[in-house]
PDB file of N, CA and C in Angstrom:
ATOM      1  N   UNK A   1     264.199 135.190 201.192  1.00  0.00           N
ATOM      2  CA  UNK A   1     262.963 135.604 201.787  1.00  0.00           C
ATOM      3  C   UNK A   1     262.973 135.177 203.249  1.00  0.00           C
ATOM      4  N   UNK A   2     262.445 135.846 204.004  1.00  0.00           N
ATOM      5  CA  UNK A   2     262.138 136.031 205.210  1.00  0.00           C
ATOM      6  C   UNK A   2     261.208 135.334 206.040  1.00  0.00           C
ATOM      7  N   UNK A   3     260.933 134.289 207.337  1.00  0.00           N
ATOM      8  CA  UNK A   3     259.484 133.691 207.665  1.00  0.00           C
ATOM      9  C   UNK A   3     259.753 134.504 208.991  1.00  0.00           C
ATOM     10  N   UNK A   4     258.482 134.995 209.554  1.00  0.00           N
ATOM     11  CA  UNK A   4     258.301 135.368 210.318  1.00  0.00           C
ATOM     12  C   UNK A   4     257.145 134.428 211.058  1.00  0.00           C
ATOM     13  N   UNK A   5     257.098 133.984 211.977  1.00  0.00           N
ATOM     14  CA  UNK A   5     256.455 133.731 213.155  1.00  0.00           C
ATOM     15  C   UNK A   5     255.203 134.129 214.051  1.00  0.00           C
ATOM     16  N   UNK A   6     254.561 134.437 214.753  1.00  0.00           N
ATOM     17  CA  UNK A   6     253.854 135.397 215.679  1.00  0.00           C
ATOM     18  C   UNK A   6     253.073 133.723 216.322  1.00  0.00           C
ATOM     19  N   UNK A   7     253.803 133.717 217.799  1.00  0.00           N
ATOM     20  CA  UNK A   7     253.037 133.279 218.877  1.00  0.00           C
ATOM     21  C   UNK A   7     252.081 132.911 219.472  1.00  0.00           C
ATOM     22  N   UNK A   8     251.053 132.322 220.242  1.00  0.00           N
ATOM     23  CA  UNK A   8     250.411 132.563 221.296  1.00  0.00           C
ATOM     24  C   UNK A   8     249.189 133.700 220.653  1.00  0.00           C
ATOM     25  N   UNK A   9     248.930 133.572 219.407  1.00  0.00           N
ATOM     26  CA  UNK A   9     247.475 134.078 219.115  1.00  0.00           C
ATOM     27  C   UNK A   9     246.402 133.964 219.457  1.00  0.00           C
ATOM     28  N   UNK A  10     245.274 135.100 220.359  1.00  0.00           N
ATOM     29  CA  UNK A  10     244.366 134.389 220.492  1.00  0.00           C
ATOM     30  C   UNK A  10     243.074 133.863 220.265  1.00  0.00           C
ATOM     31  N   UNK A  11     242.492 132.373 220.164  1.00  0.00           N
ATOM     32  CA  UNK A  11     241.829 132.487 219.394  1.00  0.00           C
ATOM     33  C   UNK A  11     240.667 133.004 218.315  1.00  0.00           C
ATOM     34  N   UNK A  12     240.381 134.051 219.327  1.00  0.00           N
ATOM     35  CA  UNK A  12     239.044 134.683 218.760  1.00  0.00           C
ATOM     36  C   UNK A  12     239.749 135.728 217.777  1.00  0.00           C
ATOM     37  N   UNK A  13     241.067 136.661 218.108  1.00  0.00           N
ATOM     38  CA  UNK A  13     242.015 137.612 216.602  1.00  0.00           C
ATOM     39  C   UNK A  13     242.430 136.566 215.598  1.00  0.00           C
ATOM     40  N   UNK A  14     242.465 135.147 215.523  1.00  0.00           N
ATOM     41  CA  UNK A  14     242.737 134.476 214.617  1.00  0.00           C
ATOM     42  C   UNK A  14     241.344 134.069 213.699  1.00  0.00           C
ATOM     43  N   UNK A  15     240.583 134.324 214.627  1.00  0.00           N
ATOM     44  CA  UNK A  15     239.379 133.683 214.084  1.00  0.00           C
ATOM     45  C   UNK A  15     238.862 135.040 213.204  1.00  0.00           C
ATOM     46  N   UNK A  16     238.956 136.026 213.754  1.00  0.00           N
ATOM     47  CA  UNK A  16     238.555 137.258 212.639  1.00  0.00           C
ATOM     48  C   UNK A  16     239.219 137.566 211.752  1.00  0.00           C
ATOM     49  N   UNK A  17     241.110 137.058 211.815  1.00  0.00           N
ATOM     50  CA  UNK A  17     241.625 137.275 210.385  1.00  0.00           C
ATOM     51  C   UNK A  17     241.164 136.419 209.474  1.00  0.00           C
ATOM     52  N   UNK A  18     241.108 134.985 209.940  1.00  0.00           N
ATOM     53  CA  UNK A  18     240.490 134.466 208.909  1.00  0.00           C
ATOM     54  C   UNK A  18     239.629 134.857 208.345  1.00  0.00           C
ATOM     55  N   UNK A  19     238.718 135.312 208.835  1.00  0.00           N
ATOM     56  CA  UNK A  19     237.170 135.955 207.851  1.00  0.00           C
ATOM     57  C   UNK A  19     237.516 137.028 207.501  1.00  0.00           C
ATOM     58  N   UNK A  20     238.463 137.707 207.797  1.00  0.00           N
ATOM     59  CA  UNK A  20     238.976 139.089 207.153  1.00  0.00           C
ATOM     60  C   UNK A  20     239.576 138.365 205.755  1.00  0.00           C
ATOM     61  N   UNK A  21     240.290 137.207 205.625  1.00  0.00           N
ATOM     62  CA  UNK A  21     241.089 137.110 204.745  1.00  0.00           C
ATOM     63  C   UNK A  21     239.809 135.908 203.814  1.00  0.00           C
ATOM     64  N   UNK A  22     239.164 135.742 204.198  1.00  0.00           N
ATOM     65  CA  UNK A  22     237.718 135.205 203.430  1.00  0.00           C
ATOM     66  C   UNK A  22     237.372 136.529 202.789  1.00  0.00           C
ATOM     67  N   UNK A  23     236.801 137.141 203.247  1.00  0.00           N
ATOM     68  CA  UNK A  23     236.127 138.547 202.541  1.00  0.00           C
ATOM     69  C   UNK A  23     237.122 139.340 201.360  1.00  0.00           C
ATOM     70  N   UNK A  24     238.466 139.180 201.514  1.00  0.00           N
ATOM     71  CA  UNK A  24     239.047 139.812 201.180  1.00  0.00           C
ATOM     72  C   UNK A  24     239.929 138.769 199.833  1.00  0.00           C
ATOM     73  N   UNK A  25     239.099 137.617 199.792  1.00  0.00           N
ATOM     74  CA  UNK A  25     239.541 136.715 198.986  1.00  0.00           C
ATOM     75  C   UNK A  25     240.751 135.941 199.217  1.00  0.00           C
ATOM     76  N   UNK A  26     241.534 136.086 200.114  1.00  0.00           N
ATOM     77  CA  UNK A  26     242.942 135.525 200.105  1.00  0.00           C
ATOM     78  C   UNK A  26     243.047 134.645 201.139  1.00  0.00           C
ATOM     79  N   UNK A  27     244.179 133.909 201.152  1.00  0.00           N
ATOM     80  CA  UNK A  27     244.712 132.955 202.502  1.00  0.00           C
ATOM     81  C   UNK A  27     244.856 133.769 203.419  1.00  0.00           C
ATOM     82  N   UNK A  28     244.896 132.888 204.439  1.00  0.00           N
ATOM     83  CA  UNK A  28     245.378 133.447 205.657  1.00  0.00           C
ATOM     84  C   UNK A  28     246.759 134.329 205.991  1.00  0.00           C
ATOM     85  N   UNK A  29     247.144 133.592 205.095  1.00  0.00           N
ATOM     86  CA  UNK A  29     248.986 133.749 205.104  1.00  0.00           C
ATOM     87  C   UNK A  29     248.983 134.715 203.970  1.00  0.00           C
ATOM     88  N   UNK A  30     247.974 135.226 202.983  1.00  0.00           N
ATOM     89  CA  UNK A  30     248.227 136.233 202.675  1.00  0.00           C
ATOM     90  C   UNK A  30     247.509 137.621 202.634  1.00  0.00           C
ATOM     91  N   UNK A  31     246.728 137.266 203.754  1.00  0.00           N
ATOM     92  CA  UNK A  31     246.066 138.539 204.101  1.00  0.00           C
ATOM     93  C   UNK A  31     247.119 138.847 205.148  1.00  0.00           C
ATOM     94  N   UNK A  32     247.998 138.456 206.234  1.00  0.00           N
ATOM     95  CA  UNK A  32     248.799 138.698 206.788  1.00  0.00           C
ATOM     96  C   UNK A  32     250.076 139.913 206.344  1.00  0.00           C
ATOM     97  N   UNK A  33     250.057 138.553 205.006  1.00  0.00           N
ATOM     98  CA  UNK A  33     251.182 140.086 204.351  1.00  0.00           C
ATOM     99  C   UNK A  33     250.715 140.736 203.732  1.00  0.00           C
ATOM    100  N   UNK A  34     249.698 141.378 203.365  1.00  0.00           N
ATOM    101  CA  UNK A  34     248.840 142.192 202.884  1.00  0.00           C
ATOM    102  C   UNK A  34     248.852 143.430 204.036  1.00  0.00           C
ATOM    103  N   UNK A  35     248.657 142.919 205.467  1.00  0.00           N
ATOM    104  CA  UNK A  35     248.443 143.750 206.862  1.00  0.00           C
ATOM    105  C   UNK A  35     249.684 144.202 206.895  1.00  0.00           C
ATOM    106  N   UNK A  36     250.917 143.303 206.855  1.00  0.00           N
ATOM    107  CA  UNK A  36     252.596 143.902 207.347  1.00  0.00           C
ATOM    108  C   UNK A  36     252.888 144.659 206.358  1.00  0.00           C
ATOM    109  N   UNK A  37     252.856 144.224 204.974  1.00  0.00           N
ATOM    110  CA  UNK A  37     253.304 145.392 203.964  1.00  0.00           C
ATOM    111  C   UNK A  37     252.705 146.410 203.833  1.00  0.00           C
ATOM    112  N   UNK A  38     251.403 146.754 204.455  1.00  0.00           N
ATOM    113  CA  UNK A  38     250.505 148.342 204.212  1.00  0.00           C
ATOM    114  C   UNK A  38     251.428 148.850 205.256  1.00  0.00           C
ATOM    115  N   UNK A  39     251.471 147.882 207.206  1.00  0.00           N
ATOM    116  CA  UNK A  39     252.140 148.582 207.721  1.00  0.00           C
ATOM    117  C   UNK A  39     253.725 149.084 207.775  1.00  0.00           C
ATOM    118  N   UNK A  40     254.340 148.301 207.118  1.00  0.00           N
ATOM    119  CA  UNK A  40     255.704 148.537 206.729  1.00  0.00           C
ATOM    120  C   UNK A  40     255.969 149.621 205.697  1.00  0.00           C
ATOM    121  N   UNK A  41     254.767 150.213 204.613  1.00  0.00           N
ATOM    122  CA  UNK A  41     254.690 151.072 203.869  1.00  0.00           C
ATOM    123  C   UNK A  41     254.529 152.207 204.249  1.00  0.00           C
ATOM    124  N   UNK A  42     253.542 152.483 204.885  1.00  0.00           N
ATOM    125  CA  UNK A  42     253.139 153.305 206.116  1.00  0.00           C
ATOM    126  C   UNK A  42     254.335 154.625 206.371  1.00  0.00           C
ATOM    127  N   UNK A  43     254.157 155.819 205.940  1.00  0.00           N
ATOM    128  CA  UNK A  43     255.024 156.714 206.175  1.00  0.00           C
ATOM    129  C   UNK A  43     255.677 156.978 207.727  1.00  0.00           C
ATOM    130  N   UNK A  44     254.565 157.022 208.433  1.00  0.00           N
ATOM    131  CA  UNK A  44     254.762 157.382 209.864  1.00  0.00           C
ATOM    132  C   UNK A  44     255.312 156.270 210.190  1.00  0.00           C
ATOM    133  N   UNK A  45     255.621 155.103 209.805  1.00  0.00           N
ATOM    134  CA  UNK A  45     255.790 153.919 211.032  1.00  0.00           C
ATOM    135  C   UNK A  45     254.884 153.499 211.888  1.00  0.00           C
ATOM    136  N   UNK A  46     253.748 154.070 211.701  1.00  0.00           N
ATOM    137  CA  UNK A  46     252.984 153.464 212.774  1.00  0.00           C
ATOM    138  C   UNK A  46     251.810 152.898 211.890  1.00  0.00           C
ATOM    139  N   UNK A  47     250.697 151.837 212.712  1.00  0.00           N
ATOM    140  CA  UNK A  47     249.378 151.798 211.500  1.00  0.00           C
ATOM    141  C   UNK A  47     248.094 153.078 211.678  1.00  0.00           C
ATOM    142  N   UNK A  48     247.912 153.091 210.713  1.00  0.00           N
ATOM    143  CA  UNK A  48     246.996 154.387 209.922  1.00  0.00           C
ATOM    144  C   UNK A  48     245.675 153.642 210.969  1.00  0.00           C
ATOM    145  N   UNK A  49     245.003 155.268 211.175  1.00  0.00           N
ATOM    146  CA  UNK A  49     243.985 155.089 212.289  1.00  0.00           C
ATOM    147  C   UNK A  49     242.556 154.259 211.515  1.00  0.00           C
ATOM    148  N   UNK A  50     241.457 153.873 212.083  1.00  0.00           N
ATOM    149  CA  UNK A  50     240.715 153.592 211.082  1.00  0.00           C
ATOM    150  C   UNK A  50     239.976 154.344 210.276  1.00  0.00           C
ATOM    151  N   UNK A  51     239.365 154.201 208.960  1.00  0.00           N
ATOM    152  CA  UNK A  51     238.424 154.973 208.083  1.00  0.00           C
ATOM    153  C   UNK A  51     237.775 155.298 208.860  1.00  0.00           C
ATOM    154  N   UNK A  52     237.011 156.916 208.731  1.00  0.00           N
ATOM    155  CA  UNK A  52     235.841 157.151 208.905  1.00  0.00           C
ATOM    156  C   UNK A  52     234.568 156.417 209.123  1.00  0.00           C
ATOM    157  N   UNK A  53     233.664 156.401 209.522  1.00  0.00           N
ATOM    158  CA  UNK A  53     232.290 155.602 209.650  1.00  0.00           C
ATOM    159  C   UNK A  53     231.954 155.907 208.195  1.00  0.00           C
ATOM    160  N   UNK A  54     231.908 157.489 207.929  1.00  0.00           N
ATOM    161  CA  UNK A  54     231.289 157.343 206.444  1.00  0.00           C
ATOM    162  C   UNK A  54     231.817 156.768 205.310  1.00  0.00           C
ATOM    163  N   UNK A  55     233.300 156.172 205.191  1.00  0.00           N
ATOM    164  CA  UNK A  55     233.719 155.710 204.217  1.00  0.00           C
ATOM    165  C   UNK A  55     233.651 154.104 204.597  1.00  0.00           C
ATOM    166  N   UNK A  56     233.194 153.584 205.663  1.00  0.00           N
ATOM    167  CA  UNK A  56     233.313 152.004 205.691  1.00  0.00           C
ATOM    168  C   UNK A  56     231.931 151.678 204.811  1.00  0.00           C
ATOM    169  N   UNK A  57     232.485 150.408 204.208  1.00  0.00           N
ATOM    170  CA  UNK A  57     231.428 149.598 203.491  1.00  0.00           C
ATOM    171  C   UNK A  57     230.628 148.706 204.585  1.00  0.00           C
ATOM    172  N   UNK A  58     229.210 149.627 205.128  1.00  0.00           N
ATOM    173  CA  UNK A  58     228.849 148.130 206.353  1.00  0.00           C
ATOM    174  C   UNK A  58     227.772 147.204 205.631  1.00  0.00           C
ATOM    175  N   UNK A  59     227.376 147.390 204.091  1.00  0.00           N
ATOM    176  CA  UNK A  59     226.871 146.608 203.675  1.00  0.00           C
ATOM    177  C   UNK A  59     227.196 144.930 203.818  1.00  0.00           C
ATOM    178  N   UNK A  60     229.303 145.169 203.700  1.00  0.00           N
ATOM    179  CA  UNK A  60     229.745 144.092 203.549  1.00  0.00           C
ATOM    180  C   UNK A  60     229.627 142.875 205.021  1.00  0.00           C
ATOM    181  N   UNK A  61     229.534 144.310 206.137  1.00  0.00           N
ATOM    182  CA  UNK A  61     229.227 143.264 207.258  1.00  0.00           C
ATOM    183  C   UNK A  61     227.812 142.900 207.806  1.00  0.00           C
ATOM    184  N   UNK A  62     227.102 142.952 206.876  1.00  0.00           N
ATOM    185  CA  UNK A  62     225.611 142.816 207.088  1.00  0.00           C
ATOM    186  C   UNK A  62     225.787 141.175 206.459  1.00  0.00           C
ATOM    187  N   UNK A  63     225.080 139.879 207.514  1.00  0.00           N
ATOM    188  CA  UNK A  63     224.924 138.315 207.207  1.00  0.00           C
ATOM    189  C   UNK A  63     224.402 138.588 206.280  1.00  0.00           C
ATOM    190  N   UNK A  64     225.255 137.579 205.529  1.00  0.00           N
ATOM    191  CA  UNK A  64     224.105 137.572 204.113  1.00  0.00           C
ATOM    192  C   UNK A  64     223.490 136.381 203.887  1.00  0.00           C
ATOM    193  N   UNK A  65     222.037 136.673 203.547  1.00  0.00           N
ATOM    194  CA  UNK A  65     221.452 135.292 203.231  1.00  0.00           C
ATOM    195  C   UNK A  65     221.011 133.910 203.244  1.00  0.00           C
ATOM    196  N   UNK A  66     220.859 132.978 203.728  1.00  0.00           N
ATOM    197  CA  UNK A  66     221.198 131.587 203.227  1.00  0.00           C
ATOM    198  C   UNK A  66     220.693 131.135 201.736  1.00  0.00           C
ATOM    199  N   UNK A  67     222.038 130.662 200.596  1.00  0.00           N
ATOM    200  CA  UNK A  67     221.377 130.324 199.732  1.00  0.00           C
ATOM    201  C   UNK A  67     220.356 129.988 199.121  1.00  0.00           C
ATOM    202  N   UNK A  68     219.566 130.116 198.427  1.00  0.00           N
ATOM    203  CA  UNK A  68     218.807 129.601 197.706  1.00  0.00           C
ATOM    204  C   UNK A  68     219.184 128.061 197.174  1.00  0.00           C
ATOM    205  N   UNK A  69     217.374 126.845 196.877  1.00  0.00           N
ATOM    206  CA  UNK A  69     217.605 125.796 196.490  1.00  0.00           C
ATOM    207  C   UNK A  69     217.621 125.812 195.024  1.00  0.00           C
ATOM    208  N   UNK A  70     217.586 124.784 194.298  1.00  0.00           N
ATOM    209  CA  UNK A  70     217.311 125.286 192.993  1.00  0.00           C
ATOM    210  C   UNK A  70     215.502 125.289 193.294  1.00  0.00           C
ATOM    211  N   UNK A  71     215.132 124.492 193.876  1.00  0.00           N
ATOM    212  CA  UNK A  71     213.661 124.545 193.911  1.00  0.00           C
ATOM    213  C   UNK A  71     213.011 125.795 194.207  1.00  0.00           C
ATOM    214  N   UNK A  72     213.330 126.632 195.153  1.00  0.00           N
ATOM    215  CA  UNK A  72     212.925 127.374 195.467  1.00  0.00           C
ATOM    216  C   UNK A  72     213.314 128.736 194.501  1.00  0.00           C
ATOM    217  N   UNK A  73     214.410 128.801 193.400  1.00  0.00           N
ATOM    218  CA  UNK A  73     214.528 129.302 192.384  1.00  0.00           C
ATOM    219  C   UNK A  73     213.565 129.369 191.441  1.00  0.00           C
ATOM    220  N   UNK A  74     213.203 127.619 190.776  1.00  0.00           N
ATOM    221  CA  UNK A  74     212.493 126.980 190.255  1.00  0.00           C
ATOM    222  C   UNK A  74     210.851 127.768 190.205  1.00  0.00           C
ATOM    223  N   UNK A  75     210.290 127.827 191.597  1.00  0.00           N
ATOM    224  CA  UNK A  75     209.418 127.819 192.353  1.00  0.00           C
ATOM    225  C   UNK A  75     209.209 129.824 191.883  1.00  0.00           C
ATOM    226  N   UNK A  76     209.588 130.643 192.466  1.00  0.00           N
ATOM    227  CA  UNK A  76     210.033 131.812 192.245  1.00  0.00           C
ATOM    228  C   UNK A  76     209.548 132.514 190.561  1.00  0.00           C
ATOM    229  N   UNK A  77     210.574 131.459 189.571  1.00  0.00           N
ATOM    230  CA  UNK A  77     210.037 131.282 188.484  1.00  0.00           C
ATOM    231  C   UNK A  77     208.646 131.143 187.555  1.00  0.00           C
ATOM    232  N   UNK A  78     208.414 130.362 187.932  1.00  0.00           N
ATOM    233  CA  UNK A  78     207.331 129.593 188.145  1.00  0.00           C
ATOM    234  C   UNK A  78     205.921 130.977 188.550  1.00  0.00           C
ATOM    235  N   UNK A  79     206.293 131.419 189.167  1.00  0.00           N
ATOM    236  CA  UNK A  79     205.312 132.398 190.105  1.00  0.00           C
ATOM    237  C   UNK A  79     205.722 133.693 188.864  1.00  0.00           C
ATOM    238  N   UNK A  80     206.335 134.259 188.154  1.00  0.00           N
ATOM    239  CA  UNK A  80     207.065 135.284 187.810  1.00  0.00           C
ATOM    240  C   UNK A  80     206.762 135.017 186.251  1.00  0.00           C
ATOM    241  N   UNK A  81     207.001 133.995 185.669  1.00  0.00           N
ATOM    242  CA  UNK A  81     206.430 133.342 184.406  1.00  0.00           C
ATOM    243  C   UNK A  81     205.557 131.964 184.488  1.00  0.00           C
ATOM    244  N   UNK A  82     204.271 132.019 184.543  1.00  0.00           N
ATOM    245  CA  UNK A  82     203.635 130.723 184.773  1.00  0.00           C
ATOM    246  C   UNK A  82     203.688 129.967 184.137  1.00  0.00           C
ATOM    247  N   UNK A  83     203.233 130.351 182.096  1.00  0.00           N
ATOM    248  CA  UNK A  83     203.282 129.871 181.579  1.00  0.00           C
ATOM    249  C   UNK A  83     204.215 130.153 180.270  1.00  0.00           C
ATOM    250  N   UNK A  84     204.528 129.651 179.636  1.00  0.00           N
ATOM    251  CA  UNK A  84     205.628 130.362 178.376  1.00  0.00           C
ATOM    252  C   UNK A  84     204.534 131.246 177.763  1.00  0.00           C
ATOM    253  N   UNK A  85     205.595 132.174 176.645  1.00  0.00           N
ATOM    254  CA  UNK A  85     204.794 132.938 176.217  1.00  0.00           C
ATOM    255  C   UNK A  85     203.969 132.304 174.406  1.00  0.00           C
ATOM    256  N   UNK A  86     202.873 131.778 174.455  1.00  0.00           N
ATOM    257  CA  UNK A  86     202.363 131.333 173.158  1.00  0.00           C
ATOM    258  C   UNK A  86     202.549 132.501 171.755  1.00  0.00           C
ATOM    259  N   UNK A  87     202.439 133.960 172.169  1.00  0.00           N
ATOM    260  CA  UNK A  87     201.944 134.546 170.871  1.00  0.00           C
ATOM    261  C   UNK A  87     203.501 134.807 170.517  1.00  0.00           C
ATOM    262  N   UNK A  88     204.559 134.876 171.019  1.00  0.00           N
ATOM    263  CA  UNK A  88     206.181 135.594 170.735  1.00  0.00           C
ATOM    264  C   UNK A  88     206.189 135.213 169.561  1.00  0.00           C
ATOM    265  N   UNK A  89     206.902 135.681 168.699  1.00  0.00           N
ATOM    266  CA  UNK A  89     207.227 134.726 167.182  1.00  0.00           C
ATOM    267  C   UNK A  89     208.747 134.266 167.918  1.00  0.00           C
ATOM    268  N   UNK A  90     209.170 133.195 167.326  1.00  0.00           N
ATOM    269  CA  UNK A  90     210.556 132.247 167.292  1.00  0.00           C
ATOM    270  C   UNK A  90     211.703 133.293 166.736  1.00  0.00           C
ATOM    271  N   UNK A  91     212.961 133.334 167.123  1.00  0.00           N
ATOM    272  CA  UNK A  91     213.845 134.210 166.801  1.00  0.00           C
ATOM    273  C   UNK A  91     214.242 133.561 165.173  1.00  0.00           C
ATOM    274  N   UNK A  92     214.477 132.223 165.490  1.00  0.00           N
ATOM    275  CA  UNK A  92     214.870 131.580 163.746  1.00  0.00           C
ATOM    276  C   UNK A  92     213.272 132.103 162.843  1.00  0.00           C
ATOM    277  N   UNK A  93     212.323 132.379 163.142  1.00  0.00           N
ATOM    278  CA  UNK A  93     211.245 132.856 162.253  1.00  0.00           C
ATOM    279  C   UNK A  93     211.890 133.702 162.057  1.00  0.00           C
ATOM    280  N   UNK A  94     212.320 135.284 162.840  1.00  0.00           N
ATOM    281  CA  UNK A  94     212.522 136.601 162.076  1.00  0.00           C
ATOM    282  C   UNK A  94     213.614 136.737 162.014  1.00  0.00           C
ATOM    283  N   UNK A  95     214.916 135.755 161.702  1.00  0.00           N
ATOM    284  CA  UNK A  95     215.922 135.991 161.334  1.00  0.00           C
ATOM    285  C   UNK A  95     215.533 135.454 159.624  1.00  0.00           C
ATOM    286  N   UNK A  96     214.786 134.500 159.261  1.00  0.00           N
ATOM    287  CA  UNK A  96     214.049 134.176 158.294  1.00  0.00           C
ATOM    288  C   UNK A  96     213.203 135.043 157.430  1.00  0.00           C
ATOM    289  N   UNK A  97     212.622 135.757 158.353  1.00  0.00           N
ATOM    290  CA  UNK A  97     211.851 136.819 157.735  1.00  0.00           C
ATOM    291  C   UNK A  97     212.899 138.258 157.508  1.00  0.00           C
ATOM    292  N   UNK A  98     213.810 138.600 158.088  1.00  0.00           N
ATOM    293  CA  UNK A  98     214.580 139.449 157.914  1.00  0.00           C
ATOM    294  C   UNK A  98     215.574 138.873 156.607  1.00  0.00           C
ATOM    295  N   UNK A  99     215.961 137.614 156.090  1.00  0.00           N
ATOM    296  CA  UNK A  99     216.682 137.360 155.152  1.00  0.00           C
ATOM    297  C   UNK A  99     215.973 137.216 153.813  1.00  0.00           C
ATOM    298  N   UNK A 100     214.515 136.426 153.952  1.00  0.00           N
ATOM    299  CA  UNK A 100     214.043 136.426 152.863  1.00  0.00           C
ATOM    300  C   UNK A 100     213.543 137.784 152.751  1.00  0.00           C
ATOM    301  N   UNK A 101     213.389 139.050 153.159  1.00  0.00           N
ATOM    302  CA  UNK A 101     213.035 140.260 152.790  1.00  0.00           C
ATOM    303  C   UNK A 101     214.084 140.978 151.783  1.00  0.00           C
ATOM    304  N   UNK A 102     215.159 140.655 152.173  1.00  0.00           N
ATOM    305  CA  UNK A 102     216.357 141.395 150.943  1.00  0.00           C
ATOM    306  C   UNK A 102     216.249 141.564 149.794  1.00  0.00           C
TER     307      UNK A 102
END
């Protein structure tokens, strides 16, 4: 196997592969060869122009979020179900009632 090298990167194209290779689940080192082997596959020899606007996913580059606490989960909850539900029957009741019926 082969190591290849690349120079004098600068920082800000290093800084977007990394988050390319975040998004894309992988190391650094293997979103790299992920990039050389599409382009080494590549019929023409050259790299393929970019997708269309209509086929990019820009959901994926939309910030997402800042987590949630559990409290504020909690809290959410809380607002959505206040109180448990009193009248439900118990699932072991009508698995009970479904056996003694036989």
């Amino acid at each position: 196997m082969t190591s290849l090298s690349i120079k004098d990167v600068p920082s800000e194209t290093a800084d977007r592969l990394r988050d390319r290779a975040a998004r894309n689940f992988r190391s650094l080192q293997g979103e790299l060869l992920a990039i050389i082997e599409a382009a080494a596959n590549d019929d023409r020899g050259q790299l393929s122009p970019p997708a269309p606007l209509a086929r990019l996913n820009l959901t994926a580059l939309r910030p997402r979020p800042a987590p949630k606490t559990v409290e504020q989960i909690a809290a959410e909850l809380r607002e959505l179900f206040p109180a448990p539900a009193q009248t439900a029957q118990r699932s072991v009741d009508i698995v009970r009632e479904l056996r003694d019926s036989r």
